[in-house]
N, C-alpha and C. Protein backbone atom coordinates (compact mmCIF):
# COMPACT_ATOMS: atom_id res chain seq x y z
N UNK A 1 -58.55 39.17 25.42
CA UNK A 1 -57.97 37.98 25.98
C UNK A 1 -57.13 37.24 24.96
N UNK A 2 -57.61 37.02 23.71
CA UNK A 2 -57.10 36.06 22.67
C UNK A 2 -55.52 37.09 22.19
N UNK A 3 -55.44 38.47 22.39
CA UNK A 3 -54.06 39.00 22.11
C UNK A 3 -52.98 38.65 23.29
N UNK A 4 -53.50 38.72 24.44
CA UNK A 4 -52.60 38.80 25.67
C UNK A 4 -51.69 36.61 25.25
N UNK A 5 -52.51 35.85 24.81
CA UNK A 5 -51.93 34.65 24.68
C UNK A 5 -51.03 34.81 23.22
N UNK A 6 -51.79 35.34 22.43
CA UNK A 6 -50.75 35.29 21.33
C UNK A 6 -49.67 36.35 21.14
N UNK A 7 -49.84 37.11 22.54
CA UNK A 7 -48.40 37.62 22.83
C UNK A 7 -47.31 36.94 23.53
N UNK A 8 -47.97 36.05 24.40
CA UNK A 8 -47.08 35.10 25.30
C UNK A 8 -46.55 34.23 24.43
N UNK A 9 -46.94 33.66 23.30
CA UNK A 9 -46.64 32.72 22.22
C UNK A 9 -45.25 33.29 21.69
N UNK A 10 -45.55 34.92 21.50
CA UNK A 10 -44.49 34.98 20.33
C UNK A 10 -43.34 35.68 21.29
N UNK A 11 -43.57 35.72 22.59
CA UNK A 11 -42.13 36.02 23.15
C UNK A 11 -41.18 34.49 23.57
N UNK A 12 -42.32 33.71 23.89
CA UNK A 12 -41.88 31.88 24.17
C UNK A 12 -41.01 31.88 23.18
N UNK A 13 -41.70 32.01 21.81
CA UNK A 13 -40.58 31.90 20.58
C UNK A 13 -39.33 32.50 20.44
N UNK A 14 -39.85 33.92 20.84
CA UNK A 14 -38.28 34.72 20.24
C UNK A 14 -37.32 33.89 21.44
N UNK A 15 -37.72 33.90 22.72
CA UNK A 15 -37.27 33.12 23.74
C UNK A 15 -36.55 32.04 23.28
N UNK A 16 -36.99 31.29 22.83
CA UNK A 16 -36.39 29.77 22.15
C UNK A 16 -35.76 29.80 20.97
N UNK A 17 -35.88 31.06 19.82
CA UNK A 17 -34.98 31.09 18.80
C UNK A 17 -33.54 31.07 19.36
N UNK A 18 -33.62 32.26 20.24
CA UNK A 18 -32.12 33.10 21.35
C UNK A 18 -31.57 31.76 21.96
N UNK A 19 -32.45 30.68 22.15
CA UNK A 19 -31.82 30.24 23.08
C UNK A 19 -31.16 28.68 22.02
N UNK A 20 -31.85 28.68 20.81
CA UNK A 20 -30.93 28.23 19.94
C UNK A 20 -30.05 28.18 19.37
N UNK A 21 -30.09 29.46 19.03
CA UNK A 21 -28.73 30.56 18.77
C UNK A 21 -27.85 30.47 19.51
N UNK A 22 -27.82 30.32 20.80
CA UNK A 22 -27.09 30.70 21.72
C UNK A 22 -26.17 28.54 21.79
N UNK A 23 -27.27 27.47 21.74
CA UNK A 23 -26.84 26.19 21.38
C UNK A 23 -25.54 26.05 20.21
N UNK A 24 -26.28 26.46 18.92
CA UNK A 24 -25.58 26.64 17.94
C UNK A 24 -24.68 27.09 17.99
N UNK A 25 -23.90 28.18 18.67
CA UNK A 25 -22.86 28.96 18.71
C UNK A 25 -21.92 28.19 19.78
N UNK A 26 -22.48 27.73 20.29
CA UNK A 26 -21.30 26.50 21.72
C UNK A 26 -20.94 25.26 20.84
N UNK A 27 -21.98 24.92 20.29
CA UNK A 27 -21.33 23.50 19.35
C UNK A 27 -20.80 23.79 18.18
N UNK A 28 -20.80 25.05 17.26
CA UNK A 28 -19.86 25.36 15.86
C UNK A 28 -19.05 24.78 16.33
N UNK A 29 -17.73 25.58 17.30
CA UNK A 29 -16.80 25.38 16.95
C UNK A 29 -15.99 23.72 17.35
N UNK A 30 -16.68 22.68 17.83
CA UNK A 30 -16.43 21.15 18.09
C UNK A 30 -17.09 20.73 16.73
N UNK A 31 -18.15 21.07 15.80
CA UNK A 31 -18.31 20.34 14.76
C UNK A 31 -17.31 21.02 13.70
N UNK A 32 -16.89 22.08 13.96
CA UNK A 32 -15.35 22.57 12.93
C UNK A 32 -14.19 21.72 13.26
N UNK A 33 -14.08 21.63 14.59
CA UNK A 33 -12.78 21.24 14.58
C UNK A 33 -13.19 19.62 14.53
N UNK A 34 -13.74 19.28 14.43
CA UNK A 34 -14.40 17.89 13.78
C UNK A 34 -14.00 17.81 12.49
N UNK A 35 -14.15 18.61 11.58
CA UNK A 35 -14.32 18.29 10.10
C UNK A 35 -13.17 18.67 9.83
N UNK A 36 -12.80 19.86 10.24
CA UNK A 36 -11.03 20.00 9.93
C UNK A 36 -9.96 18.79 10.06
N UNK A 37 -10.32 18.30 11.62
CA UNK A 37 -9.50 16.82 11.99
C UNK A 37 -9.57 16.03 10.84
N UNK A 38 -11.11 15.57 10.39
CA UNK A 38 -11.26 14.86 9.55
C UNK A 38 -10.77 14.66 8.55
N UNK A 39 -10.26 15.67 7.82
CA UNK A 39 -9.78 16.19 6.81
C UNK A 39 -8.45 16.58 6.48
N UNK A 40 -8.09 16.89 7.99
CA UNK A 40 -6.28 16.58 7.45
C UNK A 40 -5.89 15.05 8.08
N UNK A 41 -6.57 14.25 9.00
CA UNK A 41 -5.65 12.81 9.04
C UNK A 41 -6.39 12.32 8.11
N UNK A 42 -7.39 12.35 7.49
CA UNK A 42 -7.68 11.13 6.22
C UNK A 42 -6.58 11.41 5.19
N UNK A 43 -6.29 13.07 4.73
CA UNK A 43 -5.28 12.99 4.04
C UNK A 43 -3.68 12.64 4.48
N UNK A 44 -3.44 12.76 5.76
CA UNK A 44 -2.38 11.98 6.65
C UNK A 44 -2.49 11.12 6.54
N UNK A 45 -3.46 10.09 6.68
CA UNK A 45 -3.44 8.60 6.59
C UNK A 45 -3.51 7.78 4.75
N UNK A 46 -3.72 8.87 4.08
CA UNK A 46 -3.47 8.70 2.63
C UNK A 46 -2.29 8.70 2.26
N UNK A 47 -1.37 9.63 2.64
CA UNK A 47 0.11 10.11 2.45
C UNK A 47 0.95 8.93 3.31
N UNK A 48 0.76 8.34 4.15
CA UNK A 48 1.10 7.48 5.09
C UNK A 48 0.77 6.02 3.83
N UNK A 49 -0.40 5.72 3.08
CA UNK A 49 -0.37 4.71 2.33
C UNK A 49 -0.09 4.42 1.35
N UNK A 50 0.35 5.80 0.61
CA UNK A 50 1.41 6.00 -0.62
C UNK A 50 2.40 5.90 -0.55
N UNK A 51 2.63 6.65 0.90
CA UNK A 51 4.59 5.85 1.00
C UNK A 51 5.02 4.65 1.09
N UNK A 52 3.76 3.96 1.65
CA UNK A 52 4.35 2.17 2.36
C UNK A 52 4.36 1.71 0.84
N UNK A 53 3.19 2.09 0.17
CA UNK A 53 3.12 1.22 -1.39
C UNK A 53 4.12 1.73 -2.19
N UNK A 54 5.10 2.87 -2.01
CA UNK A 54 6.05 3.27 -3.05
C UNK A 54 7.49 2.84 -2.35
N UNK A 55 7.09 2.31 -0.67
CA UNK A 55 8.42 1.29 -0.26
C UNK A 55 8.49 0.28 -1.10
N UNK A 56 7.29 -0.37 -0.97
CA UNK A 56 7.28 -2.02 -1.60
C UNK A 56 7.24 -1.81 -2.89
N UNK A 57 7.06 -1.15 -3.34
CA UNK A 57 6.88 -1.07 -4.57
C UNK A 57 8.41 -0.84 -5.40
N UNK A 58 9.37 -0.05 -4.81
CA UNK A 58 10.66 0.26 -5.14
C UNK A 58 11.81 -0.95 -4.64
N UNK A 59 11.34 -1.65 -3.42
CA UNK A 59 12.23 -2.90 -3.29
C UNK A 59 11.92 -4.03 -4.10
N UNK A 60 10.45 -3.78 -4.86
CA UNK A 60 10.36 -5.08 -5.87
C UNK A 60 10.78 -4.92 -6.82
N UNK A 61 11.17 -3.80 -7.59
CA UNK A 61 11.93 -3.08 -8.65
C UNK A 61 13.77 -3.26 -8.13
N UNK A 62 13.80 -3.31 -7.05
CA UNK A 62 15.12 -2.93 -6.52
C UNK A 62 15.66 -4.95 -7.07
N UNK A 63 14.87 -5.56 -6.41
CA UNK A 63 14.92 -7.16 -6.13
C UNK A 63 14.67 -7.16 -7.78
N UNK A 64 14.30 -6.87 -8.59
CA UNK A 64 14.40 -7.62 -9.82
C UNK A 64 15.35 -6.55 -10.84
N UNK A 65 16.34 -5.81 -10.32
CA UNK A 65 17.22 -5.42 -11.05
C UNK A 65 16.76 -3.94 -11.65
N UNK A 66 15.50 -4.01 -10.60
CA UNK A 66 15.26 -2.15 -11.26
C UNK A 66 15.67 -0.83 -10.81
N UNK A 67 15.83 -0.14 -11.46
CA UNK A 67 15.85 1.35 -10.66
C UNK A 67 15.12 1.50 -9.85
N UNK A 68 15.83 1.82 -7.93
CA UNK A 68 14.83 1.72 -6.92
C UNK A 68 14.38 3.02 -6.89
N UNK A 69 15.31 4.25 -7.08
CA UNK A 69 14.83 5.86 -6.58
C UNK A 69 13.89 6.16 -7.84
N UNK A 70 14.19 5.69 -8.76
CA UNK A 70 13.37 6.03 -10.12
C UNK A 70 12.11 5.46 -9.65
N UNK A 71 11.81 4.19 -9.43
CA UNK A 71 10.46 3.93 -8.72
C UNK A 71 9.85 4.09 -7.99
N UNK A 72 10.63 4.54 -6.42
CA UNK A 72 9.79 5.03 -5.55
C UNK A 72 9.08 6.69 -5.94
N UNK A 73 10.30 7.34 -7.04
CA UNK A 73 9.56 8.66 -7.40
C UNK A 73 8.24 8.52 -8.02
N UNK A 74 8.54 7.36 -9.13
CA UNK A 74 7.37 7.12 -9.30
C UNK A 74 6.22 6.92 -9.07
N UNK A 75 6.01 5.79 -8.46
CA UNK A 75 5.22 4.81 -7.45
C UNK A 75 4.34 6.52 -6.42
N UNK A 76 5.23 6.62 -5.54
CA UNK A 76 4.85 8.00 -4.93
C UNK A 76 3.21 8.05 -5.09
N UNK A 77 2.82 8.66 -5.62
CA UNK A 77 1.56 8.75 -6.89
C UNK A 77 1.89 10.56 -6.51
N UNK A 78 0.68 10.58 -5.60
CA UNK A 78 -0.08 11.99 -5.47
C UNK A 78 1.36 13.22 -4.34
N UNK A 79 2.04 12.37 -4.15
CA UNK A 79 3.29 12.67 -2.86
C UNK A 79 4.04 13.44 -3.87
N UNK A 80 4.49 15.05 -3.24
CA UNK A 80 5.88 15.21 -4.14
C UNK A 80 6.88 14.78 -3.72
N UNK A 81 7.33 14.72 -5.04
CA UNK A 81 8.60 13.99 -5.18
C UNK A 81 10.01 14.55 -4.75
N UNK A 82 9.70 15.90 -4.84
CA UNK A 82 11.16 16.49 -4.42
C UNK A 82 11.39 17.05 -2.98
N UNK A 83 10.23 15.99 -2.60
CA UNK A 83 9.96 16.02 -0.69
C UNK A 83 10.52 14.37 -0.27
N UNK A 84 10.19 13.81 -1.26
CA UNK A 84 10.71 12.37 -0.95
C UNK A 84 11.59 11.90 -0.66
N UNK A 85 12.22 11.34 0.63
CA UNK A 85 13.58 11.24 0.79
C UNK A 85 13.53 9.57 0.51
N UNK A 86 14.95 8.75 -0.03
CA UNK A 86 14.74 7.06 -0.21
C UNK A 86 16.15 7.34 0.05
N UNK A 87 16.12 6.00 0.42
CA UNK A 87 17.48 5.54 1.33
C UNK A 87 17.31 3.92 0.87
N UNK A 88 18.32 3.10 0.35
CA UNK A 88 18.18 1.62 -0.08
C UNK A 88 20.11 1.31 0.23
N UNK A 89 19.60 -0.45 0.67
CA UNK A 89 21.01 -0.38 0.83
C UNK A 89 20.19 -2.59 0.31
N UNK A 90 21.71 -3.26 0.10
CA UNK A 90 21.60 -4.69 0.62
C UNK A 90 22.26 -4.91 1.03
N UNK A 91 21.13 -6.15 2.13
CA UNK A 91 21.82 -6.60 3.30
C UNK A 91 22.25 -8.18 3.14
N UNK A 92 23.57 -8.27 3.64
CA UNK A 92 23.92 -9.94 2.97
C UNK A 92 24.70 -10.39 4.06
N UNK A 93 24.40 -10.02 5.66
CA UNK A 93 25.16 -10.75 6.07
C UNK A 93 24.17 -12.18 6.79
N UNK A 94 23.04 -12.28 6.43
CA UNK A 94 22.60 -13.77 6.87
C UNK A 94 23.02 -14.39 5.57
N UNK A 95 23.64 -14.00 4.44
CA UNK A 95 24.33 -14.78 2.93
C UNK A 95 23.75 -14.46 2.03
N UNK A 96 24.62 -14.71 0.81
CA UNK A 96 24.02 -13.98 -0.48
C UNK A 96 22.73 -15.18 -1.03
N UNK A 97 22.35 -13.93 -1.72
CA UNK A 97 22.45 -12.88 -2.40
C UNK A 97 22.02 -11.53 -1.63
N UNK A 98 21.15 -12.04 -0.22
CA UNK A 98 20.53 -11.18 0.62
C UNK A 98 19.31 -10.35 0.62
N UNK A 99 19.01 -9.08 1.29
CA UNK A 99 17.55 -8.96 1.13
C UNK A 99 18.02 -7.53 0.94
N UNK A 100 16.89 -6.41 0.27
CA UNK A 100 16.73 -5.13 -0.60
C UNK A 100 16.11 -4.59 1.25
N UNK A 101 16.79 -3.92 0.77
CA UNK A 101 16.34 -2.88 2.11
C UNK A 101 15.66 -1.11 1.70
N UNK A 102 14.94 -1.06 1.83
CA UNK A 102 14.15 0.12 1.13
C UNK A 102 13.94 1.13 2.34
N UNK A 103 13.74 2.71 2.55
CA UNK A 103 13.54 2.93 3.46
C UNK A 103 13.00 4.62 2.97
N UNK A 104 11.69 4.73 2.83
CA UNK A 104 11.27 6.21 2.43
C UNK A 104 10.90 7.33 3.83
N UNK A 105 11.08 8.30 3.06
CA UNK A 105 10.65 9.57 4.66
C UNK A 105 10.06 10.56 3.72
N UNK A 106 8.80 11.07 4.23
CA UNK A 106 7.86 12.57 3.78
C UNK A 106 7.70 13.01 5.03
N UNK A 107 7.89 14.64 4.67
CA UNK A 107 7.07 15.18 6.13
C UNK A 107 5.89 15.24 5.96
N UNK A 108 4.91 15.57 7.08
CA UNK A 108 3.83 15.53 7.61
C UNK A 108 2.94 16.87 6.84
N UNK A 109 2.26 17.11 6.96
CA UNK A 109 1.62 18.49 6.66
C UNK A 109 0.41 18.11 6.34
N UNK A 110 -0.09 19.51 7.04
CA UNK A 110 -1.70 19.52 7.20
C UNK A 110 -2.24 20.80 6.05
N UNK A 111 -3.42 20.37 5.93
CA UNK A 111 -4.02 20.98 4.68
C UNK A 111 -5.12 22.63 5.30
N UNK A 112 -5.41 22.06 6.56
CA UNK A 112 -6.12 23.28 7.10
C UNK A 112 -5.18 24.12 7.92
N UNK A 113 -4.03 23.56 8.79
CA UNK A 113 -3.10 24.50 9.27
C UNK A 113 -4.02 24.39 10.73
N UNK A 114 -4.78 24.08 10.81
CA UNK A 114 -5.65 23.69 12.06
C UNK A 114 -4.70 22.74 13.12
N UNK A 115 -4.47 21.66 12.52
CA UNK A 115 -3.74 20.30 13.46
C UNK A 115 -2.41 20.54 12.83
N UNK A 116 -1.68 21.53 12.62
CA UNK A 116 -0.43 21.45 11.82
C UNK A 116 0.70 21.31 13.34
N UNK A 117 -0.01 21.72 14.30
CA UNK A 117 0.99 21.03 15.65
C UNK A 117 0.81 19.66 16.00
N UNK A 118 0.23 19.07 15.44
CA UNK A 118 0.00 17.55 15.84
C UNK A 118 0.94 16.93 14.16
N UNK A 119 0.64 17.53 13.42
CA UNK A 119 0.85 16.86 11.91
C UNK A 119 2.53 17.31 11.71
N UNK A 120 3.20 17.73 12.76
CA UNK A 120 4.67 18.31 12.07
C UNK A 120 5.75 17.40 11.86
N UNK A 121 5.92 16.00 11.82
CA UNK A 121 7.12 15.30 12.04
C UNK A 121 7.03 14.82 10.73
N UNK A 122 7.52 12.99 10.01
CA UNK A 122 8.39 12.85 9.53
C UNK A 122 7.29 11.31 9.40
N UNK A 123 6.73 10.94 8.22
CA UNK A 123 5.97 9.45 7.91
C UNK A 123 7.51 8.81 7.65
N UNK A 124 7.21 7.44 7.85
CA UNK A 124 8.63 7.08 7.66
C UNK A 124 8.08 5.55 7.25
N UNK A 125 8.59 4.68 5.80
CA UNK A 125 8.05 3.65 5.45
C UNK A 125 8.88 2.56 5.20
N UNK A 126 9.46 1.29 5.78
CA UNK A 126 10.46 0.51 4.87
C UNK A 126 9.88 -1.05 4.64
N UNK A 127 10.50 -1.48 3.66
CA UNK A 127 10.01 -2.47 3.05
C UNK A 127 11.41 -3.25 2.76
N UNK A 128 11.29 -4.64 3.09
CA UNK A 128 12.48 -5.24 3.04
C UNK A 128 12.01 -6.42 2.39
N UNK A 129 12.45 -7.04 1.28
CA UNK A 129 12.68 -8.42 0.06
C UNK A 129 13.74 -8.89 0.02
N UNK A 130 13.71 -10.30 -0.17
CA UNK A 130 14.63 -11.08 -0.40
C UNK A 130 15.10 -11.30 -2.22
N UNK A 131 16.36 -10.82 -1.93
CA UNK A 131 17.00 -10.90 -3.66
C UNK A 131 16.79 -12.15 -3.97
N UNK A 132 16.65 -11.80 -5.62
CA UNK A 132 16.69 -13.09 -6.29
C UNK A 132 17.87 -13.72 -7.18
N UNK A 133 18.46 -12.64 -7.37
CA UNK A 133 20.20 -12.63 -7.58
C UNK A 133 21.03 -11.64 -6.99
N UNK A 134 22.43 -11.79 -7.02
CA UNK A 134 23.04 -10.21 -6.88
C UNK A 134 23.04 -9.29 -7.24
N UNK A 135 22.78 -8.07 -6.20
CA UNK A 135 22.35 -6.38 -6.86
C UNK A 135 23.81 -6.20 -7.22
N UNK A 136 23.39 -5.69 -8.50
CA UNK A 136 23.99 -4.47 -9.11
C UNK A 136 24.57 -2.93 -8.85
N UNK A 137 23.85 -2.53 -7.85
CA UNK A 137 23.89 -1.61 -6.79
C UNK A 137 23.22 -1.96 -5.62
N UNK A 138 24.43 -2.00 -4.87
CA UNK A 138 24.54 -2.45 -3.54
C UNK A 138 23.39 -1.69 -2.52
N UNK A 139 23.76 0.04 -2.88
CA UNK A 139 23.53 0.94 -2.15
C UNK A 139 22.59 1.73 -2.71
N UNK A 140 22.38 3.12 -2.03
CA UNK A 140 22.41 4.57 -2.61
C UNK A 140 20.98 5.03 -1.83
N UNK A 141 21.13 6.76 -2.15
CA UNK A 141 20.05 7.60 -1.26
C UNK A 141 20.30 8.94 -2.24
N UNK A 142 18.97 9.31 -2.18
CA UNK A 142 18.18 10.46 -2.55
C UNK A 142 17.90 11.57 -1.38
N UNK A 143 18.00 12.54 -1.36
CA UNK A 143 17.94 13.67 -0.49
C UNK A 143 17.84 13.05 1.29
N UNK A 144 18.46 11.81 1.25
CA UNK A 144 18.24 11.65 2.64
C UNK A 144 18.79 12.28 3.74
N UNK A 145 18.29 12.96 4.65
CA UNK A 145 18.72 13.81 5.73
C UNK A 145 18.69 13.47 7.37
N UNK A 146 18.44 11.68 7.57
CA UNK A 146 18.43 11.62 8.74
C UNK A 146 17.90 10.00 9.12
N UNK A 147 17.90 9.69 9.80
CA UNK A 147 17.50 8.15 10.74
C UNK A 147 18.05 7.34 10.08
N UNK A 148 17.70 6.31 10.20
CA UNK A 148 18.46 4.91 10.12
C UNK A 148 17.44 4.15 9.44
N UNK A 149 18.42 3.29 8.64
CA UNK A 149 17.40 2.07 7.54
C UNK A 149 18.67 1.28 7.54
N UNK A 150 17.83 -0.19 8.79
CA UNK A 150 18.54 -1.49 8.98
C UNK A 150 17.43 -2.28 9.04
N UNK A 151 17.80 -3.71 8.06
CA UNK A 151 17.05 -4.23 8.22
C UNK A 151 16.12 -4.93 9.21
């Protein structure tokens, strides 16, 4: 009698391993594509906060007489640079001396190639200051290839 139960025991089990197995294998692939997501917009949303800080950061250089493309390369941090497009112009028709118009573009790109159809376009950042004297250079752009930067 005592074998016939501790046979029923250990088929219950194998029963319930299979049928864990079988759990586990339906939810992998939503906790993958969980962590993948995770993992390329945090770094999307990183790349997105390096550009805004290497906008502002290059029109406050621009507004106090600095090299703007030299700074936004800079500034950049972790972003390459020879992906970086800057576009700067000033604007003076509400009167001089007027305001620094800054305007950066990186493409998108994903690190797992997972969301790389959601991640394919174009971060785009501008930052606009009011001069504190007249620029020196009015204008100018770095590999820029497209849209518009008005204040």
């Amino acid at each position: 009698m005592r074998k016939s139960k501790t046979r029923h025991r250990q088929v219950r089990d194998d029963r319930q391993r299979g049928a864990t197995a079988v759990e586990f294998a339906l939810i992998l692939p939503l906790l993958l594509s969980m962590l993948l997501g995770v993992i390329d917009f945090g770094i999307a949303f990183g790349q997105s906060v390096s550009l805004q800080g290497a906008a502002r950061e290059s029109a406050r250089q621009g507004v106090t007489q600095g090299d703007v493309i030299a700074s936004a390369n800079h500034a950049a941090g972790s972003l390459d640079s020879s992906q970086l497009q800057v576009r700067f112009a000033v604007d003076t028709s509400a009167g001089a001396p007027g305001v620094m118009v800054v305007c950066l573009r990186y493409p998108e790109s994903s690190l797992t190639g997972f969301y790389s159809w959601v991640l394919g376009g174009v971060f785009e950042a501008k930052a606009v200051m009011k001069m504190e004297s007249p620029a020196v250079v009015a204008s100018g752009a770095q590999r820029w290839t497209g849209g518009s930067c008005t204040p």
